[in-house]
Protein backbone atom coordinates (compact mmCIF):
# COMPACT_ATOMS: atom_id res chain seq x y z
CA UNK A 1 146.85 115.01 174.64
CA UNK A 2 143.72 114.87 172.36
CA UNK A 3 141.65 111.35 172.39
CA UNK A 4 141.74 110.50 168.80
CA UNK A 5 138.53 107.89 169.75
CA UNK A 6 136.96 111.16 170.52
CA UNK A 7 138.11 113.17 167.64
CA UNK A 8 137.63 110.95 164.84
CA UNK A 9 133.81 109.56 166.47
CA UNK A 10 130.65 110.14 164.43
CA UNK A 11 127.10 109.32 164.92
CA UNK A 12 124.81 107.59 162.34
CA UNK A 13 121.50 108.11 163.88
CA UNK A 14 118.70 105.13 162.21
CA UNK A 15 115.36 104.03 162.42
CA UNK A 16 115.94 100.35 164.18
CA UNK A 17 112.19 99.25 163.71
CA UNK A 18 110.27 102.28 165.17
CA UNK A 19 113.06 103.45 167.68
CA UNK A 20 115.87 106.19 167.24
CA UNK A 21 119.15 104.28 167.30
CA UNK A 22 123.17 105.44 166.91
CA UNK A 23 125.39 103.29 165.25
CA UNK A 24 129.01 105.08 166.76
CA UNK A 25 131.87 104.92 163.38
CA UNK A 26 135.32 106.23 163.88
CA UNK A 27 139.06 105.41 162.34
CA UNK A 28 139.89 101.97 163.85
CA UNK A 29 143.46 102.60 162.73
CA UNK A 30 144.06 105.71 164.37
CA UNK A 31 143.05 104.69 167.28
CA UNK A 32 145.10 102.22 167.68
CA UNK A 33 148.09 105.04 167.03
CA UNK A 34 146.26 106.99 169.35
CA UNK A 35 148.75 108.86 171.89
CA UNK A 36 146.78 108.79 174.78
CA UNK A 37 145.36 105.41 174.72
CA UNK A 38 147.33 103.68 172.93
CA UNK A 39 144.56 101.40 171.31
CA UNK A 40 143.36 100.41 174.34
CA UNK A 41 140.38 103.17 175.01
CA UNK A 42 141.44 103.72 178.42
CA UNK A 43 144.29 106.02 180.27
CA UNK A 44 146.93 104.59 182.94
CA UNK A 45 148.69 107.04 185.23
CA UNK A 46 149.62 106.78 188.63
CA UNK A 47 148.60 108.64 191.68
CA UNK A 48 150.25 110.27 194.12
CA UNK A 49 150.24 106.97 195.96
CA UNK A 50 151.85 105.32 193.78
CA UNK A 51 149.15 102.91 192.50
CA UNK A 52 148.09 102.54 188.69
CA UNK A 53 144.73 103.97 188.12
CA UNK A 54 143.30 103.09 184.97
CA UNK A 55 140.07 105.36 183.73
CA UNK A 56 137.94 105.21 180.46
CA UNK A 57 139.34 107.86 177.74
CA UNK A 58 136.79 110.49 176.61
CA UNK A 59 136.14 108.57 173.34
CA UNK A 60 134.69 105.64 175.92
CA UNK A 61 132.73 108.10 177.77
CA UNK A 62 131.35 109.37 174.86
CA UNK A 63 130.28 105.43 173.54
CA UNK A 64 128.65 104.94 176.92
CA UNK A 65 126.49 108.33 176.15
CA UNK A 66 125.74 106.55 173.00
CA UNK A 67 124.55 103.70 174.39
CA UNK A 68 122.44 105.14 177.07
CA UNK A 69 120.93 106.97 174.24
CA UNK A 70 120.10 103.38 172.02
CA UNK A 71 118.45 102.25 175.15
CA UNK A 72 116.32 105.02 176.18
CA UNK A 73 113.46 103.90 173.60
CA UNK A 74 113.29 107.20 171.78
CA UNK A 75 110.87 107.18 168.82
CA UNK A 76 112.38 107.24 165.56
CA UNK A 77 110.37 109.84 164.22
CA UNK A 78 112.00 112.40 166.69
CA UNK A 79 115.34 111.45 165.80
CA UNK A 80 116.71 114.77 165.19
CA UNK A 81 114.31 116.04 167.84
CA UNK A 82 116.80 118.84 169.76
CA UNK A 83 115.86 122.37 171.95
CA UNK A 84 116.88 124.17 168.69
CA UNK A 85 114.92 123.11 166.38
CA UNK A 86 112.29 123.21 167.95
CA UNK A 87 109.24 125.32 167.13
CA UNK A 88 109.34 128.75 169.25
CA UNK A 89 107.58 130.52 166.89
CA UNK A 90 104.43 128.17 168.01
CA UNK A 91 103.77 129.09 170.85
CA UNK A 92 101.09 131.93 172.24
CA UNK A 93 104.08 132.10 175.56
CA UNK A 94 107.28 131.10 175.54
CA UNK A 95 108.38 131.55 179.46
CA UNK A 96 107.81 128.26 180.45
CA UNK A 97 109.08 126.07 177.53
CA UNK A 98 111.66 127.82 178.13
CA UNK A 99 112.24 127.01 181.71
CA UNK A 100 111.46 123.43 180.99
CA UNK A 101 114.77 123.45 178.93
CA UNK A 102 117.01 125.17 181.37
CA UNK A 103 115.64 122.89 184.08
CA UNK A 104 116.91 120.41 181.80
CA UNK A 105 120.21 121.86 180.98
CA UNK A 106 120.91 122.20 184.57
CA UNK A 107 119.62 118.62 185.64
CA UNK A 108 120.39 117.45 189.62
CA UNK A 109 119.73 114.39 190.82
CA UNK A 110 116.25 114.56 192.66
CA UNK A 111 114.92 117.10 190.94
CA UNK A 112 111.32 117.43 190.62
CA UNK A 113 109.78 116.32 187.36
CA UNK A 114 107.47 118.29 184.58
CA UNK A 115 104.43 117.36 183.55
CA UNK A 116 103.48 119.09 180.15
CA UNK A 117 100.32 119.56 179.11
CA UNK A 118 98.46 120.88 175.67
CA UNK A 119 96.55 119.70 172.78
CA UNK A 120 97.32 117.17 170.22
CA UNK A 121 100.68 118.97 167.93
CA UNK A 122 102.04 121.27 170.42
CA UNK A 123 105.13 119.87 170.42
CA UNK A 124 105.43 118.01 174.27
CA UNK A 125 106.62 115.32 172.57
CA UNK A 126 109.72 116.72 170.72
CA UNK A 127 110.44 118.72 174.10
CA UNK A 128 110.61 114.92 175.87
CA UNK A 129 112.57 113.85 173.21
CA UNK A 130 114.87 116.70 172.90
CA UNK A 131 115.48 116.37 176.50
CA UNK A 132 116.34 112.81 176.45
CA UNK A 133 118.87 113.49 173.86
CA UNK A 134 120.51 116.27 175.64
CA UNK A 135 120.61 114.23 179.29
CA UNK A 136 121.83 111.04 177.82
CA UNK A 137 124.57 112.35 174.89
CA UNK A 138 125.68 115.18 177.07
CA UNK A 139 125.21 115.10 180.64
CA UNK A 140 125.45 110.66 180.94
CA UNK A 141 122.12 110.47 182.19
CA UNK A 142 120.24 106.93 181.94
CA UNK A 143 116.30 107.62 180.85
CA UNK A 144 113.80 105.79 179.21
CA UNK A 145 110.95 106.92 177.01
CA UNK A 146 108.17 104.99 177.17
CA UNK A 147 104.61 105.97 175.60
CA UNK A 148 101.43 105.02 178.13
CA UNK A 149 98.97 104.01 175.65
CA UNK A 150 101.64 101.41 173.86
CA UNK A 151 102.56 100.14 177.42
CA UNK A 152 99.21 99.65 177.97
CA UNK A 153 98.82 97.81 175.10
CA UNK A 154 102.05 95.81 175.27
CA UNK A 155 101.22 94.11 178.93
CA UNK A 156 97.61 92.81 177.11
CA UNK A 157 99.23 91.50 174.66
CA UNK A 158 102.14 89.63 176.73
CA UNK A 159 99.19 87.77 179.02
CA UNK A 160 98.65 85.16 175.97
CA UNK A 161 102.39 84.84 176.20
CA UNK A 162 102.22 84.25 179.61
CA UNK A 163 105.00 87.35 180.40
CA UNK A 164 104.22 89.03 184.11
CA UNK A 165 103.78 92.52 184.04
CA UNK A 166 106.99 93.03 186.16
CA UNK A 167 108.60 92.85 182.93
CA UNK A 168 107.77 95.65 181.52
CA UNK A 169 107.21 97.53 184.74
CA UNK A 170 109.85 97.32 186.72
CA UNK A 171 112.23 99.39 184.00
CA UNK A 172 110.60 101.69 184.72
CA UNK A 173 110.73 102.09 187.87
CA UNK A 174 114.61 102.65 188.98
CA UNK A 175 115.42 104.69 185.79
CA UNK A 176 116.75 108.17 187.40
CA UNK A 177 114.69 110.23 184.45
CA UNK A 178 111.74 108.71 183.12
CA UNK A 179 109.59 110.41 180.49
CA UNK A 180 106.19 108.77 180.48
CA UNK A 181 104.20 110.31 177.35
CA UNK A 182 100.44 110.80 176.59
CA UNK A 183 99.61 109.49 180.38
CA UNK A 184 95.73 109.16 181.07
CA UNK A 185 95.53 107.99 177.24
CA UNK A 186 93.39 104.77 177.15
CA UNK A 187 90.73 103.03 176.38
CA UNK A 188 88.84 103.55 179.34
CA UNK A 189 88.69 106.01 182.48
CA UNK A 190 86.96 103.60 184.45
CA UNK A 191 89.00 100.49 183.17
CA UNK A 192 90.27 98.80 186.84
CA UNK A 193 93.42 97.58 184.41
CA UNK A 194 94.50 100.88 183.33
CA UNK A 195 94.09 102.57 187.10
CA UNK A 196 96.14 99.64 188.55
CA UNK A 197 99.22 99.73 185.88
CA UNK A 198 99.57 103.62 186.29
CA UNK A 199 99.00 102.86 190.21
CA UNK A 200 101.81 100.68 189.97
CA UNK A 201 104.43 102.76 188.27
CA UNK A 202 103.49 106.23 190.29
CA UNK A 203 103.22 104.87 193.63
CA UNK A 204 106.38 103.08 193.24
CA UNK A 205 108.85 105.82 191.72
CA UNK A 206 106.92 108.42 194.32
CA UNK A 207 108.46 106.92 197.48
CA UNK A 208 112.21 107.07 195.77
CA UNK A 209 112.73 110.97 196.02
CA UNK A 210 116.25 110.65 193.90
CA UNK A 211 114.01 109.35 190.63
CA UNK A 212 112.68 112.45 188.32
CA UNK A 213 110.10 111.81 186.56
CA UNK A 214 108.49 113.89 183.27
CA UNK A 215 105.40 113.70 181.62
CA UNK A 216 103.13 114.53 178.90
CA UNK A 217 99.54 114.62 178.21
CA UNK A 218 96.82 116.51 176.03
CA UNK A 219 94.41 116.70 179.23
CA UNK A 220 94.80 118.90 181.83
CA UNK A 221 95.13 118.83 185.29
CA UNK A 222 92.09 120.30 187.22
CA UNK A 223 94.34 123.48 188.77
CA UNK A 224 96.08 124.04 185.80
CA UNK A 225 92.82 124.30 183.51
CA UNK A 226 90.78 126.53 185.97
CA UNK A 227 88.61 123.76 186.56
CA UNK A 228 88.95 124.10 190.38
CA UNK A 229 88.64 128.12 190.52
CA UNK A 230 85.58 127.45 188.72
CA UNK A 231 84.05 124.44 190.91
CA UNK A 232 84.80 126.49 194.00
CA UNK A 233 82.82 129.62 192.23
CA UNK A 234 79.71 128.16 191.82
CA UNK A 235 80.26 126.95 188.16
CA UNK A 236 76.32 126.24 186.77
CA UNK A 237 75.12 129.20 184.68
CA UNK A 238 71.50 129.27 186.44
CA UNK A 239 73.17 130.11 189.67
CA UNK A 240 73.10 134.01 190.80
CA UNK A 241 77.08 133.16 192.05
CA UNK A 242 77.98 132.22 188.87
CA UNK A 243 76.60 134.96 187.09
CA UNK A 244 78.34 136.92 189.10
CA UNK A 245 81.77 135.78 188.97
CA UNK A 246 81.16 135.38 185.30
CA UNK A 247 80.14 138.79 184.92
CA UNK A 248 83.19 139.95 186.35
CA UNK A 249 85.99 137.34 185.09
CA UNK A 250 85.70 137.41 181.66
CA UNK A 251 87.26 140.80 180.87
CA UNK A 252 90.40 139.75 183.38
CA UNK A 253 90.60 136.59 181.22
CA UNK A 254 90.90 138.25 178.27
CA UNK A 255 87.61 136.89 176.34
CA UNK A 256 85.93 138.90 173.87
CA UNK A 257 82.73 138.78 175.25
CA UNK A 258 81.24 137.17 178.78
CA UNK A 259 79.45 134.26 176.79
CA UNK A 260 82.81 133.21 175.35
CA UNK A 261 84.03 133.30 178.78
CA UNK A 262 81.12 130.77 179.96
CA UNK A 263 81.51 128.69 176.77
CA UNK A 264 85.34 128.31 177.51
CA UNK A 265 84.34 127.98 180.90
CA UNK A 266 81.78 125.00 180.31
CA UNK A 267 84.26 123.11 177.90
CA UNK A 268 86.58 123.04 180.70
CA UNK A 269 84.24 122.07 182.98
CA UNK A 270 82.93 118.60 181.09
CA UNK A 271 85.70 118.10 179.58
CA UNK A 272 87.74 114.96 180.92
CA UNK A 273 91.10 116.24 183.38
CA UNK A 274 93.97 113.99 183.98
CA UNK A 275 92.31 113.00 187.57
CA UNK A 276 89.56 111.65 185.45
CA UNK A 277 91.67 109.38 183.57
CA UNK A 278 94.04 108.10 186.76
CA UNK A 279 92.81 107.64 190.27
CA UNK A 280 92.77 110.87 192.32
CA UNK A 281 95.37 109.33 194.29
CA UNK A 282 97.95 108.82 191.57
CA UNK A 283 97.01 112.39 190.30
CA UNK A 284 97.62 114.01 193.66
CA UNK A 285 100.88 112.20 193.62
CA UNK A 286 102.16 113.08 190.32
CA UNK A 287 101.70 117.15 190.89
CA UNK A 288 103.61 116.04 193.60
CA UNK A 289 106.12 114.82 191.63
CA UNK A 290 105.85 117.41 188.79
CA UNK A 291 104.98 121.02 188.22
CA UNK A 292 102.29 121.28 186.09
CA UNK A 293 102.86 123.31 182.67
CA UNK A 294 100.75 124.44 179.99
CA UNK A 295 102.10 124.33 176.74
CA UNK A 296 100.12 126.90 174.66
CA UNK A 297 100.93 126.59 171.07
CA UNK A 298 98.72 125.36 168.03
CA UNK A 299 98.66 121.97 166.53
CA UNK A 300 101.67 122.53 163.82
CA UNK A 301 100.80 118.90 162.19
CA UNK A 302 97.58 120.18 160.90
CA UNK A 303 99.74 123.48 159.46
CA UNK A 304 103.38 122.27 158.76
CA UNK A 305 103.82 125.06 157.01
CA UNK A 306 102.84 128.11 158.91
């Protein structure tokens, strides 16, 4: 028999002050004629023991997928934020975006975590957000979406208030899939504060193997960005090793010419890397956590349109 919960539900997705929200509406009256339930929004039968068993219908499973949605803090402007829609058509390769969303598609407890990197508009935030609805409204999964830099800011502002940190810390820290976006974002690499929060949260959901754990940032990680190739090759363009890795890289690279190899090359170089914004202990822990991936694509804020 059809659950007519189920096949009369809709879902109103709002803005609830900031945060992606459902409000659930279906046909009170039918359900209460329902066949299978009978009103109640849950099945009786009897097993081959000969006990009652009574089990949620599929309307009720589907209202608990709701609700695991309302509370995984999704941001209301990626309310409609799915692996369709988003924008392929961005992105200089493709491969790994999309193995990021069969990874997701196929989700098993324990399973090691992402941790997507790229520039400011490339679209890591949609993917979290696309992958939080997809976990929560069809596979059940609890998550929780929480954004570094507003975390950050949340636990100053609660020490006037006298709130301990463990409030807003220790959510995080049993969820099974956590998406923690624009990590190393702050106000300071060298702020003790910021090191010792991040500490915190890492450390603790790295000694629980069963927790996954996805992230998003616009630096990279030192592997990743070449940055340790480089380092190990003598990086320093008035060194005769340099010059001669140089001279022989850039065409294998793909760079027009070797001095936009070395300019590429010394951008990389001095430009911050997620273990400059963390300690290099939580940043050996959280490519232990996650694979790293690149997400090459250009900034589609600054040309909607294109």
């Amino acid at each position: 028999m059809n659950c007519t919960l189920l096949d009369t539900l809709e879902r109103e997705f709002i803005n609830d002050h900031g945060t992606a929200r459902i409000i659930p509406h279906w046909d009170e009256e039918a359900v209460r004629q329902c066949p299978t339930c009978g009103g109640f929004k849950n099945i009786q039968s009897t097993n081959d023991a000969g006990y009652r068993v009574v089990k949620p219908c599929p309307g009720t499973y589907a209202l608990s997928r709701i609700e695991r949605y309302n509370r995984a803090g999704v941001p209301a402007r990626f309310m409609q934020a799915t692996f369709d829609n988003y924008k392929f058509e961005r992105l200089r390769e493709s491969s790994s975006v999309k193995t990021f969303i069969d990874k997701i598609k196929n989700y098993q407890k324990s399973a090691p975590g992402y941790l997507l990197e790229g520039g400011p508009g490339t679209g890591k935030t949609h993917l979290l957000c696309a992958a939080i609805r997809y976990l929560t409204l069809e596979l059940g999964i609890p998550c929780k979406y929480v954004d570094y830099s507003n975390l950050l800011s949340d636990i100053r502002a609660s020490y006037s208030q006298n709130v301990p940190e463990s409030v807003h810390i220790d959510p995080l820290i049993d969820i099974p899939v956590l998406f923690l976006d624009e990590l190393g974002k702050g106000r300071d690499k060298k702020n003790d504060f910021e090191i010792r929060i991040i500490d915190e949260i890492i450390n603790r959901r790295y000694l629980n193997p069963d927790l996954t754990t996805i992230f998003a940032s616009n630096y990279r990680d030192r592997s990743t960005s070449g940055y340790s190739i480089y380092q190990a090759a003598g990086y320093g363009f008035d060194t005769r090793r340099w010059n001669e890795y140089s001279a022989k890289r850039w065409k294998c690279e793909n760079f027009p010419s070797e001095d936009a190899f070395r300019n590429y090359v010394d951008q990389v170089m001095k430009t911050d890397h997620i273990e400059d914004r963390v300690s290099e202990r939580t940043a050996s822990r959280i490519l232990a956590m996650a694979t790293a991936m690149y997400v090459d694509a250009s900034d589609y804020r600054r040309n909607p349109g294109k």
